[in-house]
PDB file of N, CA and C in Angstrom:
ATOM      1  N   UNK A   1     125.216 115.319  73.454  1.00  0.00           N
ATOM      2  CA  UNK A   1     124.325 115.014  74.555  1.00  0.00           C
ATOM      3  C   UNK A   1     123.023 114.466  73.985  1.00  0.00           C
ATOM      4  N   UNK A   2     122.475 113.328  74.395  1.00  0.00           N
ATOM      5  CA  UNK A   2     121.313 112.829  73.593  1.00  0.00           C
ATOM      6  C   UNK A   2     120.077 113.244  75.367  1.00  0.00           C
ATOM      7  N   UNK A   3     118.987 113.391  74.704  1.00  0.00           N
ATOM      8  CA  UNK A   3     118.184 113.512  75.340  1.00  0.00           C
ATOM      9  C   UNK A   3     116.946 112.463  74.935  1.00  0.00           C
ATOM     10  N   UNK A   4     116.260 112.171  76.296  1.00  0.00           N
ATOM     11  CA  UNK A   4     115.595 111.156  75.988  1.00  0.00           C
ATOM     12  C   UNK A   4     113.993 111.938  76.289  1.00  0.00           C
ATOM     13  N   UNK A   5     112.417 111.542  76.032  1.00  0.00           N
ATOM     14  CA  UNK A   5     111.563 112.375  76.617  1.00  0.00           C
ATOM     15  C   UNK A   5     110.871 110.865  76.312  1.00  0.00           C
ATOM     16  N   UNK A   6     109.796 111.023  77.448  1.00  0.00           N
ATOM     17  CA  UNK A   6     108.831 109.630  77.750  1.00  0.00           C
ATOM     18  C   UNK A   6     107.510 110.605  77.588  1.00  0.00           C
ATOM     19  N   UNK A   7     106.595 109.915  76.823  1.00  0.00           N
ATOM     20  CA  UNK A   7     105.423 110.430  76.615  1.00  0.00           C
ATOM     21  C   UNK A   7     104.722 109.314  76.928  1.00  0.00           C
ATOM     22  N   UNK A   8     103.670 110.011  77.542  1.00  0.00           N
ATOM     23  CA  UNK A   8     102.284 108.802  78.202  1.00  0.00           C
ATOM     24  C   UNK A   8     101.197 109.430  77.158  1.00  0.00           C
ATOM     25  N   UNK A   9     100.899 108.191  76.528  1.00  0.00           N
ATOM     26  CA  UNK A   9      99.439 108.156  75.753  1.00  0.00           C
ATOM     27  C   UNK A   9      98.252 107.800  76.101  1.00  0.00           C
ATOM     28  N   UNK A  10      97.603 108.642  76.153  1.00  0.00           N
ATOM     29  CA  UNK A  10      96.122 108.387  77.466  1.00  0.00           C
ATOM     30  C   UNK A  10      95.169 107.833  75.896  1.00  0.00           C
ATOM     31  N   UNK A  11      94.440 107.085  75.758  1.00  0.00           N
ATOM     32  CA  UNK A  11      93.602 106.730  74.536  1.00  0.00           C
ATOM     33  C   UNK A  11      91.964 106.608  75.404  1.00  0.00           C
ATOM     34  N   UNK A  12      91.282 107.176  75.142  1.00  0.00           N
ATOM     35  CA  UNK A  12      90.265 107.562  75.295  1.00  0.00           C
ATOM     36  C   UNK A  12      89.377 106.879  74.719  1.00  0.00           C
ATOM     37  N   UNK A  13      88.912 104.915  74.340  1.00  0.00           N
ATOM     38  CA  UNK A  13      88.477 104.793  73.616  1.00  0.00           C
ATOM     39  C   UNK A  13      86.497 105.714  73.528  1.00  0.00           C
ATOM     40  N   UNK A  14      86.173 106.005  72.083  1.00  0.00           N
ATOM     41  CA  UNK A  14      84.723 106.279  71.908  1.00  0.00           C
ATOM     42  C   UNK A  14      83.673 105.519  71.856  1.00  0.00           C
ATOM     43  N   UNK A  15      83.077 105.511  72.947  1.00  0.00           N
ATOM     44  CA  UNK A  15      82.156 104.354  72.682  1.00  0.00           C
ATOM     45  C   UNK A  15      80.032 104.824  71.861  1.00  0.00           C
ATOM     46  N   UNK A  16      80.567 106.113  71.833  1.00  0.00           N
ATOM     47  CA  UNK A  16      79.488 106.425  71.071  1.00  0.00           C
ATOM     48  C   UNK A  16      79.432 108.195  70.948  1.00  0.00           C
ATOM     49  N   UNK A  17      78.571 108.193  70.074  1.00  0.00           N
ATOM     50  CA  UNK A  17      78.117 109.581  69.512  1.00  0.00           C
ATOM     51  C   UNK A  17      76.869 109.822  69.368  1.00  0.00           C
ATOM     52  N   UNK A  18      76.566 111.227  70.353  1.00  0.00           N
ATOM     53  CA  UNK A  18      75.182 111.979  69.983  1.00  0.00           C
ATOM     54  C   UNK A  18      75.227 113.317  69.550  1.00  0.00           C
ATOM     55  N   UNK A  19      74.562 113.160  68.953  1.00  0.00           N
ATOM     56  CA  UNK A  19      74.355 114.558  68.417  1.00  0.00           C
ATOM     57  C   UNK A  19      75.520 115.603  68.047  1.00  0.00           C
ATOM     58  N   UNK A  20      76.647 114.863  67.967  1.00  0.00           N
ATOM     59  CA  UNK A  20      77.995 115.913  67.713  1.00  0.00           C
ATOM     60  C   UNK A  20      79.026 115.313  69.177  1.00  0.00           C
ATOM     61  N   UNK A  21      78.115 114.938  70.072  1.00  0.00           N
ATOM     62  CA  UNK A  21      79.328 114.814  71.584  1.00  0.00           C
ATOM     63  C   UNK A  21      79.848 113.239  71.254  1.00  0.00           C
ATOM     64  N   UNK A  22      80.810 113.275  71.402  1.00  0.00           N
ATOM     65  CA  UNK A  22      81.892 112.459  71.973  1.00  0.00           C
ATOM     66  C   UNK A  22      81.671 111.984  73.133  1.00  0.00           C
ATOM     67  N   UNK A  23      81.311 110.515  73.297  1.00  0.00           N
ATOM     68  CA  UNK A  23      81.342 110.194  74.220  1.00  0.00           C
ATOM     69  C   UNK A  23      82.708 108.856  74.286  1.00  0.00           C
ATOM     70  N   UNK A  24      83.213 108.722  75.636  1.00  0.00           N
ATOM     71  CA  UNK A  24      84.256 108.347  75.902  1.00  0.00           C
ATOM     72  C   UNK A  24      84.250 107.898  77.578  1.00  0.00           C
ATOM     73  N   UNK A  25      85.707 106.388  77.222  1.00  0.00           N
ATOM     74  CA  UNK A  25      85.667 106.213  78.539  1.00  0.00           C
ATOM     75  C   UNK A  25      87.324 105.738  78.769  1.00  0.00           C
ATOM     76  N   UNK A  26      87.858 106.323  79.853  1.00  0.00           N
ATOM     77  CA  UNK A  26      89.512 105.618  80.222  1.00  0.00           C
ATOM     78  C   UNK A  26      89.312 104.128  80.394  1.00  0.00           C
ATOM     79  N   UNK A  27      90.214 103.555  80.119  1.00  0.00           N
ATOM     80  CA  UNK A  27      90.806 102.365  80.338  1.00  0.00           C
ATOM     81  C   UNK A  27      91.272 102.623  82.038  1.00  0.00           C
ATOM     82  N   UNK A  28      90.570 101.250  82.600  1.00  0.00           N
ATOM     83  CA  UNK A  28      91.259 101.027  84.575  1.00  0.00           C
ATOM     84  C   UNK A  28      91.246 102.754  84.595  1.00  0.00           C
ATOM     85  N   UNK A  29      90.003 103.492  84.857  1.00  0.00           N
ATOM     86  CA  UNK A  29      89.464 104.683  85.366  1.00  0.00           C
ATOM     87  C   UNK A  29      89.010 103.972  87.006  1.00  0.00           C
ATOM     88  N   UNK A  30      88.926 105.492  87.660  1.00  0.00           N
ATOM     89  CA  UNK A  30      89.032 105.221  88.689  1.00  0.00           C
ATOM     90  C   UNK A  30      87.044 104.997  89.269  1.00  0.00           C
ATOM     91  N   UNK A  31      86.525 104.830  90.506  1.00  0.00           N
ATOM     92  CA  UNK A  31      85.197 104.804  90.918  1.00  0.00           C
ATOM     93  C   UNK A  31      84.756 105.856  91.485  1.00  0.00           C
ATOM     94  N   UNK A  32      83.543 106.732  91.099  1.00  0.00           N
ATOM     95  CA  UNK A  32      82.424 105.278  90.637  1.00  0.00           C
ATOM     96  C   UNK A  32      82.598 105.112  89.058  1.00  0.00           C
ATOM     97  N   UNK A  33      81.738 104.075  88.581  1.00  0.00           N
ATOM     98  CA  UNK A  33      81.679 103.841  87.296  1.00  0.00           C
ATOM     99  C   UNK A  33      81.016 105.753  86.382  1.00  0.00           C
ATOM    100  N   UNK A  34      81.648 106.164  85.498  1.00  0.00           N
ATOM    101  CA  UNK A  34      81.160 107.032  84.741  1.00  0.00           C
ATOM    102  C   UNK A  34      82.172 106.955  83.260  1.00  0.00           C
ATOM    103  N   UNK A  35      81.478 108.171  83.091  1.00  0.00           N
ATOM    104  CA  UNK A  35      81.918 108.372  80.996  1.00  0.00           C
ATOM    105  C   UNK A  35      82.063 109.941  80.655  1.00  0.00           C
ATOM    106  N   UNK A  36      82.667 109.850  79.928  1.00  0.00           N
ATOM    107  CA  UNK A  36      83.537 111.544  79.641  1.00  0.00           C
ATOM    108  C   UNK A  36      82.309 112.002  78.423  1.00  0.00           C
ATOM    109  N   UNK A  37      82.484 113.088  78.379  1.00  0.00           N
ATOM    110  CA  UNK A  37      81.886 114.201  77.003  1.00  0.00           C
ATOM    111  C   UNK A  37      82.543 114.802  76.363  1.00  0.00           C
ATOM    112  N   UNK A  38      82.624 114.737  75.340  1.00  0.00           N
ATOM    113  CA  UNK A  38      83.404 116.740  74.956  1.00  0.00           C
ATOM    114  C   UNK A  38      82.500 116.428  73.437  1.00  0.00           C
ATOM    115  N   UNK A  39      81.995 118.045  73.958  1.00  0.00           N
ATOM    116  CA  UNK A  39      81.775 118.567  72.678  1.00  0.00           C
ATOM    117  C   UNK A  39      81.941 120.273  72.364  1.00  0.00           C
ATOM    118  N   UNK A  40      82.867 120.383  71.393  1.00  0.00           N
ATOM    119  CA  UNK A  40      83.313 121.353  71.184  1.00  0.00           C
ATOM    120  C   UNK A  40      84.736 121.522  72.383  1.00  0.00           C
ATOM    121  N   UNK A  41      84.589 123.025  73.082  1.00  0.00           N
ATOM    122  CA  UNK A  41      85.631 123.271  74.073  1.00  0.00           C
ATOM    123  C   UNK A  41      85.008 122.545  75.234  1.00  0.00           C
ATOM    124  N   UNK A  42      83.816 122.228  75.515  1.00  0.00           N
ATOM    125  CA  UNK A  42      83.308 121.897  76.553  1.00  0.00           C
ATOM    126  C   UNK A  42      82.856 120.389  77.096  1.00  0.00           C
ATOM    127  N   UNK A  43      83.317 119.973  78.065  1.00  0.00           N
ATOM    128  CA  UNK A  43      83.755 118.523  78.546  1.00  0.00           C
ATOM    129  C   UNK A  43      82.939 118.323  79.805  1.00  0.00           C
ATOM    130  N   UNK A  44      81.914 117.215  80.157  1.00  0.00           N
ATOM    131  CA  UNK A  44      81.168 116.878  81.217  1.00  0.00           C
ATOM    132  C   UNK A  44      81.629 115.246  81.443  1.00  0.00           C
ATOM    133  N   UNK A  45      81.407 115.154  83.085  1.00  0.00           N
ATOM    134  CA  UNK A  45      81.532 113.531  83.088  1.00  0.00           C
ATOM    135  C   UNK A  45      80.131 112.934  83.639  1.00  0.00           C
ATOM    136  N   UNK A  46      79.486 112.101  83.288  1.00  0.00           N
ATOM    137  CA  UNK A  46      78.149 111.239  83.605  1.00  0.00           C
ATOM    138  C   UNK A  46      78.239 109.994  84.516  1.00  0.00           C
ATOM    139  N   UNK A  47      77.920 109.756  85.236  1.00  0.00           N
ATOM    140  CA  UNK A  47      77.537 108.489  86.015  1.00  0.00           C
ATOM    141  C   UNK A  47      76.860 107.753  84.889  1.00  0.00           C
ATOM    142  N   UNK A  48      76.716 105.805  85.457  1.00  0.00           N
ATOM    143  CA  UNK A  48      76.337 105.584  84.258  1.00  0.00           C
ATOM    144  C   UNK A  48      74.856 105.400  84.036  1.00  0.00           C
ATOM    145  N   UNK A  49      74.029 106.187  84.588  1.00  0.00           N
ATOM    146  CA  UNK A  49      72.624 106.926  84.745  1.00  0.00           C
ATOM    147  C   UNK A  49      72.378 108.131  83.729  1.00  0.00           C
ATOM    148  N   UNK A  50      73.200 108.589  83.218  1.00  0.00           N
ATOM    149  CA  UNK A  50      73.454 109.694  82.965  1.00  0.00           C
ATOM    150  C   UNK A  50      73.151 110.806  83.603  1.00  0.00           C
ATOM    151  N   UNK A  51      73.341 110.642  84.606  1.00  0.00           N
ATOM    152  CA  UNK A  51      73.472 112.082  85.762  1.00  0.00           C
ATOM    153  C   UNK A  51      74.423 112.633  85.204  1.00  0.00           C
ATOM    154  N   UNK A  52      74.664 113.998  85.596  1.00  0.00           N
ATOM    155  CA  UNK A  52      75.832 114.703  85.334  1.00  0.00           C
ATOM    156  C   UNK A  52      76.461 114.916  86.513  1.00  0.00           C
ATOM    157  N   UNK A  53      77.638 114.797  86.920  1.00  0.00           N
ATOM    158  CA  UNK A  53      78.627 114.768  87.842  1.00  0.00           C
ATOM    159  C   UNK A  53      79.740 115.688  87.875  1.00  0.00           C
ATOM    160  N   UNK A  54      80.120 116.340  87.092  1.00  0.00           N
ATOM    161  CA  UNK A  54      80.965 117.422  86.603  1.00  0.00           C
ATOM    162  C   UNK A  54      81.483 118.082  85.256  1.00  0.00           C
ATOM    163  N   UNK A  55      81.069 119.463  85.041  1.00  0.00           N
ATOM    164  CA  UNK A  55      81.780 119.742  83.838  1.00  0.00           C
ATOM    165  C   UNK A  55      80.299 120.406  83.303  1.00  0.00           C
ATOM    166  N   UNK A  56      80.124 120.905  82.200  1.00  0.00           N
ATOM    167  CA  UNK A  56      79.234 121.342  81.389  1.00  0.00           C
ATOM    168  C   UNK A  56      79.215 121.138  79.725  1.00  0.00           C
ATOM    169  N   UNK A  57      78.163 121.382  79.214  1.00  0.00           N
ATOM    170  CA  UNK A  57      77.962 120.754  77.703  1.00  0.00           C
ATOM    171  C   UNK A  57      76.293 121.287  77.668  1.00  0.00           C
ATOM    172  N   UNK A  58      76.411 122.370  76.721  1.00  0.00           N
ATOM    173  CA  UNK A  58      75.114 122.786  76.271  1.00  0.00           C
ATOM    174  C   UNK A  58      73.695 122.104  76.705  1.00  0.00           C
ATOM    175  N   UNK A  59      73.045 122.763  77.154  1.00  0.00           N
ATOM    176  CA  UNK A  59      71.578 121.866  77.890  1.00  0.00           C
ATOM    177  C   UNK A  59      71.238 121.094  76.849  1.00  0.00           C
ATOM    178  N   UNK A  60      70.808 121.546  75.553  1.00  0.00           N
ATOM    179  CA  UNK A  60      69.882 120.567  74.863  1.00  0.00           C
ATOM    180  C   UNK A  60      71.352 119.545  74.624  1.00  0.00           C
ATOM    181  N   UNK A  61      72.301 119.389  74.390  1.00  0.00           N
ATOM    182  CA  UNK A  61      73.283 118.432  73.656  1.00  0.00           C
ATOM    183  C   UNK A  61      72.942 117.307  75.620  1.00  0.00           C
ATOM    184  N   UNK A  62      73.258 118.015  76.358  1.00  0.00           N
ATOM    185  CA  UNK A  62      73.182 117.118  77.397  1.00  0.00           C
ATOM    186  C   UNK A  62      72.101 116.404  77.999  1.00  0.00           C
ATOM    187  N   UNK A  63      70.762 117.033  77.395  1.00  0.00           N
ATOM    188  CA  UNK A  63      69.474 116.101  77.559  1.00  0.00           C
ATOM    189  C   UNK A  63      69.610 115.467  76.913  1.00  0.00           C
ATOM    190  N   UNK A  64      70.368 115.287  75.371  1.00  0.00           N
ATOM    191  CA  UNK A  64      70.653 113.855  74.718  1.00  0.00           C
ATOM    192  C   UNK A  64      70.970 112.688  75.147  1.00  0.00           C
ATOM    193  N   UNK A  65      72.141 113.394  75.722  1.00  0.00           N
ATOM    194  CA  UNK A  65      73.367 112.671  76.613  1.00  0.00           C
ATOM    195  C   UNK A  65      73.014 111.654  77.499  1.00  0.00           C
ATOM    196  N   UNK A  66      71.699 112.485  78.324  1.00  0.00           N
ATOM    197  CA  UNK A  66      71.182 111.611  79.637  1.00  0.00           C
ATOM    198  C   UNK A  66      70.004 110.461  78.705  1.00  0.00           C
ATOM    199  N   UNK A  67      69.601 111.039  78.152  1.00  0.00           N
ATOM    200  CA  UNK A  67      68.499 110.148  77.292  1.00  0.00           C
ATOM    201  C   UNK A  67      69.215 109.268  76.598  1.00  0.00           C
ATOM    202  N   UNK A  68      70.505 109.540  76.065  1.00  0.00           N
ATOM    203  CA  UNK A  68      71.040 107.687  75.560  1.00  0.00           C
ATOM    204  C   UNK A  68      71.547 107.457  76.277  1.00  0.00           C
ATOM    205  N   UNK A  69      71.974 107.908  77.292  1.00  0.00           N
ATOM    206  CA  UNK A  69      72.357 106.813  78.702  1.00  0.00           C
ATOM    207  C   UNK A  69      71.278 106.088  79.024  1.00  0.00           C
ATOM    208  N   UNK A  70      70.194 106.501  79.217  1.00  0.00           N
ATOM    209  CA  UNK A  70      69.476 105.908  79.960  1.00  0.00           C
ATOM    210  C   UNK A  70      68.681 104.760  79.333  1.00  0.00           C
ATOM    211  N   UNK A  71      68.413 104.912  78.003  1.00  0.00           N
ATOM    212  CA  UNK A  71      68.389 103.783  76.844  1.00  0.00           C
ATOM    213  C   UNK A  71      69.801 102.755  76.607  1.00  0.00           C
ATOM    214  N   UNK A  72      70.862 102.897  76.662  1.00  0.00           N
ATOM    215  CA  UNK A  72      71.936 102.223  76.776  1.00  0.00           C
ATOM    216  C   UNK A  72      72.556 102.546  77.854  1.00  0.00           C
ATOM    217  N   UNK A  73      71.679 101.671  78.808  1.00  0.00           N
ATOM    218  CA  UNK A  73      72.201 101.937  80.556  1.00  0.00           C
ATOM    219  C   UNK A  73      73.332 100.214  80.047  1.00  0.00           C
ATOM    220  N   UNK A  74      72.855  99.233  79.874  1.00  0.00           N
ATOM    221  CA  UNK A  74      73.256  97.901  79.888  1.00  0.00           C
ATOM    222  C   UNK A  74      74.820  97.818  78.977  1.00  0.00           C
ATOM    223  N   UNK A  75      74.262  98.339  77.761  1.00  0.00           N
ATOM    224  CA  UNK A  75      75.838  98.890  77.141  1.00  0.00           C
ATOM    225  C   UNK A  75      77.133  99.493  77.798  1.00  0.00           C
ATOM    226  N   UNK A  76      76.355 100.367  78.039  1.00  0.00           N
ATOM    227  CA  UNK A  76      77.798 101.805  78.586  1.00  0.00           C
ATOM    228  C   UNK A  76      78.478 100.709  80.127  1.00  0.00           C
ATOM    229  N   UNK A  77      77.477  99.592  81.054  1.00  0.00           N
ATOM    230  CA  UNK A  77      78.123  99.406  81.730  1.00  0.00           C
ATOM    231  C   UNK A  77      78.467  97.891  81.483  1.00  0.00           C
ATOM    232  N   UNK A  78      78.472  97.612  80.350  1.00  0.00           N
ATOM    233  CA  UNK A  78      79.619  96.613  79.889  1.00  0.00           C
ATOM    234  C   UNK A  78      80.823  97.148  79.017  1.00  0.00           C
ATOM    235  N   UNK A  79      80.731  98.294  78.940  1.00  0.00           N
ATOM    236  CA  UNK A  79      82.069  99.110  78.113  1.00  0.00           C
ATOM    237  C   UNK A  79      82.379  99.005  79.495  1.00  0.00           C
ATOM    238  N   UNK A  80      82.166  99.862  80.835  1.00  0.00           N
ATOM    239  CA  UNK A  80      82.595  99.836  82.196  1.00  0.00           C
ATOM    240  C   UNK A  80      83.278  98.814  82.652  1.00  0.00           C
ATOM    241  N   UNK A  81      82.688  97.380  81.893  1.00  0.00           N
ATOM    242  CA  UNK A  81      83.122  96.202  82.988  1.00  0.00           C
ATOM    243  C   UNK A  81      84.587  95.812  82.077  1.00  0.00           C
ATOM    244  N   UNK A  82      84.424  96.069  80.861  1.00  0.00           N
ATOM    245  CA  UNK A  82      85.250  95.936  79.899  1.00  0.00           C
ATOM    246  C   UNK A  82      87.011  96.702  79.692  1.00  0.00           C
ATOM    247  N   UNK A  83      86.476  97.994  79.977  1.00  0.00           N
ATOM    248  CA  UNK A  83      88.025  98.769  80.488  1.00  0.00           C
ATOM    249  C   UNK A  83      88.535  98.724  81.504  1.00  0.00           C
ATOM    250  N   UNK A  84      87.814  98.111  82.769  1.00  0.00           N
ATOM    251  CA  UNK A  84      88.240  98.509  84.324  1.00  0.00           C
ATOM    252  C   UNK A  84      89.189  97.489  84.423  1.00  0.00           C
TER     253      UNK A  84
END
C-alpha cells in the first residue's frame, strides 16, 4: 500500500530585524495591509503604522517594533505591494 501525504509550505519571507524580533510578512495575505512578529514564544501582528493589532511581544521589544515601523513606513509598504 503506498501512501501519499501533501504538505503546504507557508514561507514567511523576513523582511527585517529588531532587536532580536523577527519581523515577517505572507505572500497574497489577506486585508488590511500588516506584518507578523515573533520573538521568542511570543508572536504580534502590526498594521503598517505599527499599531499593534493582535498578539503580544514584550513592551520594550514592541516599542522598537512601532518605532521602525514608523521610520520604515515607505519600505514595509512596498514589501506589502510586493507579496500581495
Amino acid at each position: 500500500m503506498l501512501l501519499f501525504a501533501v504538505v503546504k509550505i507557508i514561507i514567511l519571507p523576513i523582511i527585517g530585524v529588531v532587536s532580536g524580533v523577527l519581523i515577517k510578512m505572507f505572500y497574497k495575505d489577506h486585508n488590511p495591509p500588516h506584518f507578523h512578529t515573533k520573538y521568542g514564544g511570543d508572536k504580534a501582528v502590526f498594521d503598517l503604522d505599527g499599531n499593534l493589532l493582535k498578539g503580544k511581544i514584550p513592551k520594550n521589544k514592541r516599542k522598537k517594533v512601532e518605532k521602525w515601523a514608523k521610520e520604515n513606513k515607505d519600505y514595509i509598504k512596498n514589501k506589502w505591494d510586493e507579496f500581495s
